[in-house]
PDB file of N, CA and C in Angstrom:
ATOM      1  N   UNK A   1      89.022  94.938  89.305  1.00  0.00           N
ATOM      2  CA  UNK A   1      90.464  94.981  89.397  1.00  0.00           C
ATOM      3  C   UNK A   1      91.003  96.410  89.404  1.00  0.00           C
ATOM      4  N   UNK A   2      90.162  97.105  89.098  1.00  0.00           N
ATOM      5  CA  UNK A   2      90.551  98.955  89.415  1.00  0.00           C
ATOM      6  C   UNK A   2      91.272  99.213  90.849  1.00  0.00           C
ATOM      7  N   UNK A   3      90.675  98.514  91.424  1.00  0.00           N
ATOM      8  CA  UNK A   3      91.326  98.748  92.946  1.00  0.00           C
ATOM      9  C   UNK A   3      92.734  98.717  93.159  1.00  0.00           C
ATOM     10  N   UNK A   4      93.450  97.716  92.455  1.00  0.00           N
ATOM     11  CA  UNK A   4      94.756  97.259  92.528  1.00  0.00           C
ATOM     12  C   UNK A   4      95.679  98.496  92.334  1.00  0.00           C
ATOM     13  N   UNK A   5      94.908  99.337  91.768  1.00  0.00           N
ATOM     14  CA  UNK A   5      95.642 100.581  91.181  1.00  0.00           C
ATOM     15  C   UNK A   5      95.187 102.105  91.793  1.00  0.00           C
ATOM     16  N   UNK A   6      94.183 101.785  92.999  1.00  0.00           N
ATOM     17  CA  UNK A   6      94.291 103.252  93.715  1.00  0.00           C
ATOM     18  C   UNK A   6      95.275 103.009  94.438  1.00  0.00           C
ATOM     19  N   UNK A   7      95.686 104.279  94.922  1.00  0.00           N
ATOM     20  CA  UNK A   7      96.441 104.758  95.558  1.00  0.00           C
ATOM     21  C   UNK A   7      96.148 104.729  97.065  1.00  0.00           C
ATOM     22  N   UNK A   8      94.928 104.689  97.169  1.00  0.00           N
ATOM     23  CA  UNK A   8      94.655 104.503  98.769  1.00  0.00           C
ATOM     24  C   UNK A   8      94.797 103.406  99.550  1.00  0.00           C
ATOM     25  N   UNK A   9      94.625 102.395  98.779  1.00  0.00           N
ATOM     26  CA  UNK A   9      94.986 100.541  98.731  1.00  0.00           C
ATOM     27  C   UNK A   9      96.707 100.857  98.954  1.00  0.00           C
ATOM     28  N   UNK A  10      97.533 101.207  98.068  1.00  0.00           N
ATOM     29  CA  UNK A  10      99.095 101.346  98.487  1.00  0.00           C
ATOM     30  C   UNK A  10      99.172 102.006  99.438  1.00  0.00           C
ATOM     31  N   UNK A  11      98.962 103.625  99.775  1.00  0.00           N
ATOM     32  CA  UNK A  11      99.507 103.892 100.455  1.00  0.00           C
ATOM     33  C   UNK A  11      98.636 103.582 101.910  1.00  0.00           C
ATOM     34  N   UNK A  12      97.773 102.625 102.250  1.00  0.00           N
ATOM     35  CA  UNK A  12      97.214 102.240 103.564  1.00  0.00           C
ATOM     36  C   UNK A  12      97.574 100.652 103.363  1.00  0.00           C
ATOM     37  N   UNK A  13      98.570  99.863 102.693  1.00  0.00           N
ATOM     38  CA  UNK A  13      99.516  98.667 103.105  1.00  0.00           C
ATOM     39  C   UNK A  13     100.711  99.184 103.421  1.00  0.00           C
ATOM     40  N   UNK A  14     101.286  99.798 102.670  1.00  0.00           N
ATOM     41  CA  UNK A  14     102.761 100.429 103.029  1.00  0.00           C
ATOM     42  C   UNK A  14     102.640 101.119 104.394  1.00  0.00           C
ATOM     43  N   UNK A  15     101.540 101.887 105.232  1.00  0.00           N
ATOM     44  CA  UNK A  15     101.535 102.266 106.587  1.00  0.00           C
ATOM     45  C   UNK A  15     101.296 101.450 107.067  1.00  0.00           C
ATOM     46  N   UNK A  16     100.231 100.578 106.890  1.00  0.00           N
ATOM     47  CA  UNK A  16     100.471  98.829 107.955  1.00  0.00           C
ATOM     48  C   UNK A  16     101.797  98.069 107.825  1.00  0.00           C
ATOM     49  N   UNK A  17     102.330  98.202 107.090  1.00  0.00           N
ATOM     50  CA  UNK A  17     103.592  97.521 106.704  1.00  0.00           C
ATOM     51  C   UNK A  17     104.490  98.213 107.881  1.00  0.00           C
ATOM     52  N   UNK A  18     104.915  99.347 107.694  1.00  0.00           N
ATOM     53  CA  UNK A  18     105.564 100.304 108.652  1.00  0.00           C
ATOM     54  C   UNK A  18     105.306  99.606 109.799  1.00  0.00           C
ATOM     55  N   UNK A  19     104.439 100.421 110.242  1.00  0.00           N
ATOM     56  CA  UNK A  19     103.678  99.721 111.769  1.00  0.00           C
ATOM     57  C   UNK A  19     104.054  98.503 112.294  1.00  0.00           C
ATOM     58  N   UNK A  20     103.622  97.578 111.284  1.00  0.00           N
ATOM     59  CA  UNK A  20     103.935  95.920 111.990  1.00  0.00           C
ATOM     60  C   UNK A  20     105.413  95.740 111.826  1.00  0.00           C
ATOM     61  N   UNK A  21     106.486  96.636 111.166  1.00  0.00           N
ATOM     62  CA  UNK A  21     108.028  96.651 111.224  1.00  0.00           C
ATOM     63  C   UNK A  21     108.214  96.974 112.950  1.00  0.00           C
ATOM     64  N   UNK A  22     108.087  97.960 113.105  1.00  0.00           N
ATOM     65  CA  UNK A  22     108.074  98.890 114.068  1.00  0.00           C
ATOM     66  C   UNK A  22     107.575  97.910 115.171  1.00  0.00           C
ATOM     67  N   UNK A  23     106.715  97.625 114.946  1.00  0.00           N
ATOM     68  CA  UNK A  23     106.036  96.838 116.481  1.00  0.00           C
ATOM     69  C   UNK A  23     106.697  95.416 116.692  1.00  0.00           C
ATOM     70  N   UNK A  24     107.048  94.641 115.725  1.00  0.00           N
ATOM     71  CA  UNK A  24     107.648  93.335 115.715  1.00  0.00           C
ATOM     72  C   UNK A  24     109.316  93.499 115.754  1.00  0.00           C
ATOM     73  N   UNK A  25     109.439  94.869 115.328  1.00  0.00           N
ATOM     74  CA  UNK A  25     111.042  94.945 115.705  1.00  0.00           C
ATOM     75  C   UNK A  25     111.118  95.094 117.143  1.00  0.00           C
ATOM     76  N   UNK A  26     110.452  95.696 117.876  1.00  0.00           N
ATOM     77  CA  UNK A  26     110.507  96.243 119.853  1.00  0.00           C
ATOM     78  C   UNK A  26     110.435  94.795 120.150  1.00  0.00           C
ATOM     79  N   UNK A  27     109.362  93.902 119.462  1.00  0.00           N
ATOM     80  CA  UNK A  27     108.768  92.782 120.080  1.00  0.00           C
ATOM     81  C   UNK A  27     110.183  91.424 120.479  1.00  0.00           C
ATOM     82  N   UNK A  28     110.743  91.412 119.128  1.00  0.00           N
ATOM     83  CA  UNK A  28     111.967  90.799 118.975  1.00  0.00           C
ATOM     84  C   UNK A  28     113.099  91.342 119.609  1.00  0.00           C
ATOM     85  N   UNK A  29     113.104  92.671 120.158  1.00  0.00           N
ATOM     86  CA  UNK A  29     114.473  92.402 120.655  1.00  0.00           C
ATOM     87  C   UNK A  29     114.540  91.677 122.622  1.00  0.00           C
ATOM     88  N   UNK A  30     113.630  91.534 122.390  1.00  0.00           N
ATOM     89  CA  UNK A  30     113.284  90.667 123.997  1.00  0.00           C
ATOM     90  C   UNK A  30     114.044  89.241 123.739  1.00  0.00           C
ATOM     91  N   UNK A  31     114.072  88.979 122.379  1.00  0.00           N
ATOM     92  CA  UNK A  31     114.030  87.299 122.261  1.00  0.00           C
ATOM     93  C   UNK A  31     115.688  87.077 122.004  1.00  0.00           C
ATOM     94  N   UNK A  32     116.553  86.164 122.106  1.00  0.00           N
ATOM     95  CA  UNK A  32     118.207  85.747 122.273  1.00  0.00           C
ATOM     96  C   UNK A  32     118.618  85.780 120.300  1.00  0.00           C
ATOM     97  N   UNK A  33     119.137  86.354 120.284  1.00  0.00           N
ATOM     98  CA  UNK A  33     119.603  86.632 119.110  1.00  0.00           C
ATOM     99  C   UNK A  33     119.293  85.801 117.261  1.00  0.00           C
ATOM    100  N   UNK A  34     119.777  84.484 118.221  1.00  0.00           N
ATOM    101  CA  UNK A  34     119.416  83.177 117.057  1.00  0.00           C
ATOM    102  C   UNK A  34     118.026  83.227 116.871  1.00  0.00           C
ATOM    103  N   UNK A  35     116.938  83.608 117.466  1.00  0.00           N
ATOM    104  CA  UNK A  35     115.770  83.371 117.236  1.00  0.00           C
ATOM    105  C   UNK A  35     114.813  84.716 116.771  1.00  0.00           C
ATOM    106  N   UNK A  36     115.643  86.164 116.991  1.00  0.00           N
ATOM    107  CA  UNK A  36     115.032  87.204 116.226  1.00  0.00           C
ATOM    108  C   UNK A  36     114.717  87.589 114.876  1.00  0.00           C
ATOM    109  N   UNK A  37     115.814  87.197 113.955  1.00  0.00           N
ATOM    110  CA  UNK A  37     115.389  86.986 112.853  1.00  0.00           C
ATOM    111  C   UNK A  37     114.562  85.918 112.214  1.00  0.00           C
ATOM    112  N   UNK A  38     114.060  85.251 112.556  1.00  0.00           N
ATOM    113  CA  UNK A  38     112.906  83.817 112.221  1.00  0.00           C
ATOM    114  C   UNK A  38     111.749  84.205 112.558  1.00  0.00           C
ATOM    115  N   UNK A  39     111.892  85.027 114.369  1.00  0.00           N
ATOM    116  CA  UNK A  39     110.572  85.466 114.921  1.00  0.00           C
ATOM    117  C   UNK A  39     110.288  87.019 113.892  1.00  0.00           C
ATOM    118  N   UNK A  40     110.998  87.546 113.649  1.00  0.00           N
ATOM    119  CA  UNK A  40     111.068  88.651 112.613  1.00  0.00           C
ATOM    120  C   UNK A  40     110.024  88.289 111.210  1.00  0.00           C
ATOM    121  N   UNK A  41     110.692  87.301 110.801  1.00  0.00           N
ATOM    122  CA  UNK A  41     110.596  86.897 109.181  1.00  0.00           C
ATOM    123  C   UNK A  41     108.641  86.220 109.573  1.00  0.00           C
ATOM    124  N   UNK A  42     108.750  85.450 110.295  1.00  0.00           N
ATOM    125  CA  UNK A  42     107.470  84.690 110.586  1.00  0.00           C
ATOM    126  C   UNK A  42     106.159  86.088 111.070  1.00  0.00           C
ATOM    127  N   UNK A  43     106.610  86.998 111.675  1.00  0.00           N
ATOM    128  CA  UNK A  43     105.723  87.637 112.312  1.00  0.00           C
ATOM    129  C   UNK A  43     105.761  88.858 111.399  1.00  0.00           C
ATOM    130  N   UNK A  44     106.203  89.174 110.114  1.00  0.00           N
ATOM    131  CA  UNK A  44     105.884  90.167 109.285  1.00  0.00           C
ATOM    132  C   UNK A  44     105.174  89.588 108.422  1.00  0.00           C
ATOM    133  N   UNK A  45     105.435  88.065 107.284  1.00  0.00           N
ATOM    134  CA  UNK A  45     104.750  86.979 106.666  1.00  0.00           C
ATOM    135  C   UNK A  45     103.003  86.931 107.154  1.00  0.00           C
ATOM    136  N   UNK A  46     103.155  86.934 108.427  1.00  0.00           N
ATOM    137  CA  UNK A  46     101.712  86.762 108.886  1.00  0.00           C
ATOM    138  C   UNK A  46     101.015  88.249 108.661  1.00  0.00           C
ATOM    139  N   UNK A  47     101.475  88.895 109.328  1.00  0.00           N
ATOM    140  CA  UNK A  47     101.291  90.437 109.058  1.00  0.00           C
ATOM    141  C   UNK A  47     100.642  90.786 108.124  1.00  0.00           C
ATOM    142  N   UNK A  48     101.569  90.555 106.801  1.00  0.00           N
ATOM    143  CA  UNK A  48     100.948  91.088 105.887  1.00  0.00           C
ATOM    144  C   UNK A  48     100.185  90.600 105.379  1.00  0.00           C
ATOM    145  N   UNK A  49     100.102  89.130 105.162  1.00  0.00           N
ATOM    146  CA  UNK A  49      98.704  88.129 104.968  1.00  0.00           C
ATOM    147  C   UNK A  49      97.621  88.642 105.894  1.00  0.00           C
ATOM    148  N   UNK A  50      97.617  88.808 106.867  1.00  0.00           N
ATOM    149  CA  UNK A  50      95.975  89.503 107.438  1.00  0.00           C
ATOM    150  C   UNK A  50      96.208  90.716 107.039  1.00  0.00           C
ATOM    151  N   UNK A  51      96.820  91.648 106.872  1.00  0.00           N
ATOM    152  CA  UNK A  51      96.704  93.025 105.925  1.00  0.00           C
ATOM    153  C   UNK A  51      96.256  92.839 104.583  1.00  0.00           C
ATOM    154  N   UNK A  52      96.448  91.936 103.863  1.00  0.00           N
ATOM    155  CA  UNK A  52      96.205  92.003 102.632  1.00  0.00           C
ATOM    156  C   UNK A  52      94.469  91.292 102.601  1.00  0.00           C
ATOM    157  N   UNK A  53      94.532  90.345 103.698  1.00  0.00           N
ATOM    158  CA  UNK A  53      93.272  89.644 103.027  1.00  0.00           C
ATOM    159  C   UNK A  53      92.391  90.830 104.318  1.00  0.00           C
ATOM    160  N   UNK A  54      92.404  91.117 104.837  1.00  0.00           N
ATOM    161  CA  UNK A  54      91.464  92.423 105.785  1.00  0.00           C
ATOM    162  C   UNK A  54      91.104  93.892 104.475  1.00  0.00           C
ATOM    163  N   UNK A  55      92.235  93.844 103.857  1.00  0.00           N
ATOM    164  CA  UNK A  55      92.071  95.071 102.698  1.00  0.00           C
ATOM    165  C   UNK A  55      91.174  94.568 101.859  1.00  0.00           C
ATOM    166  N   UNK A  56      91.397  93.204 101.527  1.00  0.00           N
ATOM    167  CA  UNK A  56      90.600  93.100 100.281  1.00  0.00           C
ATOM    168  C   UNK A  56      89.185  92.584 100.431  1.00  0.00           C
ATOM    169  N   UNK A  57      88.824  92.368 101.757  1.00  0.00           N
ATOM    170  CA  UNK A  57      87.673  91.850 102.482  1.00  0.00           C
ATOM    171  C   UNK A  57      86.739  93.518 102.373  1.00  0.00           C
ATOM    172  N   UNK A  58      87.434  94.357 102.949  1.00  0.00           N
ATOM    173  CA  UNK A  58      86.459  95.497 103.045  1.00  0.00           C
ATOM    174  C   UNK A  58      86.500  95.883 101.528  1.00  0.00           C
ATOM    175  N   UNK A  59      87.444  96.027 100.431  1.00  0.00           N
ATOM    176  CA  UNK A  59      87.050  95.988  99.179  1.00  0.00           C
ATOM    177  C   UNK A  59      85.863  95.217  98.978  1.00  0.00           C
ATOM    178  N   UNK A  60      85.406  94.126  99.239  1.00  0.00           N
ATOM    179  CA  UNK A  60      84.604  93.646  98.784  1.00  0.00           C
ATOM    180  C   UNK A  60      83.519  93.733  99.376  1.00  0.00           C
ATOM    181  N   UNK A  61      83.611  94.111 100.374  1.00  0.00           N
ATOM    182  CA  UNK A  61      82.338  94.784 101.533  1.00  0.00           C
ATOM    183  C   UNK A  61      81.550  95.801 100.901  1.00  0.00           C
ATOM    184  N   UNK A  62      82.680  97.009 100.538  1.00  0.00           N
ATOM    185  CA  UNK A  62      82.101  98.185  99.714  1.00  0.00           C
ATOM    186  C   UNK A  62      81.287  97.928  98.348  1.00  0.00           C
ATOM    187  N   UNK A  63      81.774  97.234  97.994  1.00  0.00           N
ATOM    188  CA  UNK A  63      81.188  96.818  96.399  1.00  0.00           C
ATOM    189  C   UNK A  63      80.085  96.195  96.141  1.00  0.00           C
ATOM    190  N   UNK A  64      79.136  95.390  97.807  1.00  0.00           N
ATOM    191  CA  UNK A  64      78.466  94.930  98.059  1.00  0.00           C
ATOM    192  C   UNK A  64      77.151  95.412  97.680  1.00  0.00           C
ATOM    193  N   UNK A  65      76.367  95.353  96.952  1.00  0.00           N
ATOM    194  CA  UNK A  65      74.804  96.407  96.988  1.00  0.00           C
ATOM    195  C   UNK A  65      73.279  95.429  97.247  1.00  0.00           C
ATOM    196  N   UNK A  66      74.005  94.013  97.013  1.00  0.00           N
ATOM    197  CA  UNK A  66      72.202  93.684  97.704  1.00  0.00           C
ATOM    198  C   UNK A  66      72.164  93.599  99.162  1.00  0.00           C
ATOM    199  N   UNK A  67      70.837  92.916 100.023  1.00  0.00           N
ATOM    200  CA  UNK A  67      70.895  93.045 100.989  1.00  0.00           C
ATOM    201  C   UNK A  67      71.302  91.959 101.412  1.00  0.00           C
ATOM    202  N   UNK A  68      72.398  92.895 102.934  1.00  0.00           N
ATOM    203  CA  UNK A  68      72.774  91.845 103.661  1.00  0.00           C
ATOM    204  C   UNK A  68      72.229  90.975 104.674  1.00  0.00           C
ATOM    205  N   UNK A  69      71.278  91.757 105.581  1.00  0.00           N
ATOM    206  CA  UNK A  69      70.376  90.911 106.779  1.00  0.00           C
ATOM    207  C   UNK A  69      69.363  91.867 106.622  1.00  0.00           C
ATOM    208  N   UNK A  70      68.202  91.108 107.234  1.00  0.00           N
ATOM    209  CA  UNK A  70      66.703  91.655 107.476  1.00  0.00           C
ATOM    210  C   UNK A  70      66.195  91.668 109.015  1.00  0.00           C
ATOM    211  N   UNK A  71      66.197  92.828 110.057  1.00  0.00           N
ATOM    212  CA  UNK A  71      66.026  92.602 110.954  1.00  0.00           C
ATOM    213  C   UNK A  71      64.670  93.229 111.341  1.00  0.00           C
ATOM    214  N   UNK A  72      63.529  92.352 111.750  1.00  0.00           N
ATOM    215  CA  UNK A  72      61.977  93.133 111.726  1.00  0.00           C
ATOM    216  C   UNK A  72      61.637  93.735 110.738  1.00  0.00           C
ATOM    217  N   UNK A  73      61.678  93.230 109.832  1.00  0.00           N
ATOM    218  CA  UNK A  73      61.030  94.019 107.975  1.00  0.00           C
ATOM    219  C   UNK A  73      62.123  95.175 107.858  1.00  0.00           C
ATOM    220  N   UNK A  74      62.937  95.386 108.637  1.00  0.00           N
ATOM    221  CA  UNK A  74      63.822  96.189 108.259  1.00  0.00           C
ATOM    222  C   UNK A  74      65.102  95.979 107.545  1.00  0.00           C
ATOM    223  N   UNK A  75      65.687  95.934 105.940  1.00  0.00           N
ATOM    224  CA  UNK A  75      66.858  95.155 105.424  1.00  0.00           C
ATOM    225  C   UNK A  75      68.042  96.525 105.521  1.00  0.00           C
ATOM    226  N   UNK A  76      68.829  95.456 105.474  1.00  0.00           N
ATOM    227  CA  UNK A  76      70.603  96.148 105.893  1.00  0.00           C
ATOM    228  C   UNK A  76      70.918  96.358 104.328  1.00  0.00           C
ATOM    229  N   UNK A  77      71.782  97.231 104.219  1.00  0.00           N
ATOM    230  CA  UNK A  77      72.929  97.041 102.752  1.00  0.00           C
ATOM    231  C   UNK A  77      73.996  97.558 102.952  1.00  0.00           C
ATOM    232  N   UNK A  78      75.147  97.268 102.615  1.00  0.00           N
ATOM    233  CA  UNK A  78      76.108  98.194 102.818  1.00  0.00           C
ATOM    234  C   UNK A  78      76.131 100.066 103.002  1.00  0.00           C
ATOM    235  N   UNK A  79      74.870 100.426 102.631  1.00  0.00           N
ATOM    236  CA  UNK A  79      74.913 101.729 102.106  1.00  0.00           C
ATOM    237  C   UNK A  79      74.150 102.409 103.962  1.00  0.00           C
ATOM    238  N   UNK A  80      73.348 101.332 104.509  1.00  0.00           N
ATOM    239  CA  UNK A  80      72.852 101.674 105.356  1.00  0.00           C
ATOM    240  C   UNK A  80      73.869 102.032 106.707  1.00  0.00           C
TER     241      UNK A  80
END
């Protein structure tokens, strides 16, 4: 649970956060008014759910130390 509290974890959601503002705001203004804010609200919601679970996937990638695959007597680990 240390993780929750670097700083590199915040400040690399808060720049995906940015980003998917930025890109879903251009995206929405194509769409008729009544439907930008919903397509807004729905397409940042998603956003940050694959940001958050992609962050915490490679957290757990890193933290990984046995082996992952064995290819020809040769084994993988994260470290490789």
């Amino acid at each position: 649970m240390d993780f929750l509290f670097s700083y590199e974890l915040w400040a690399a959601l808060v720049t995906l956060t940015t980003l998917e503002i930025i890109l879903i705001s251009v995206l929405t203004n194509k769409l008729p008014p009544k439907q930008r804010v919903r397509a807004c609200i729905v397409g940042l919601s998603v956003a940050m759910l694959a940001r958050i679970m992609l962050l915490f996937s490679i957290i757990w990638l890193m933290q990984l130390t046995d082996i992952l695959f064995t290819i020809a007597e040769r084994a993988f680990s994260r470290k490789d």
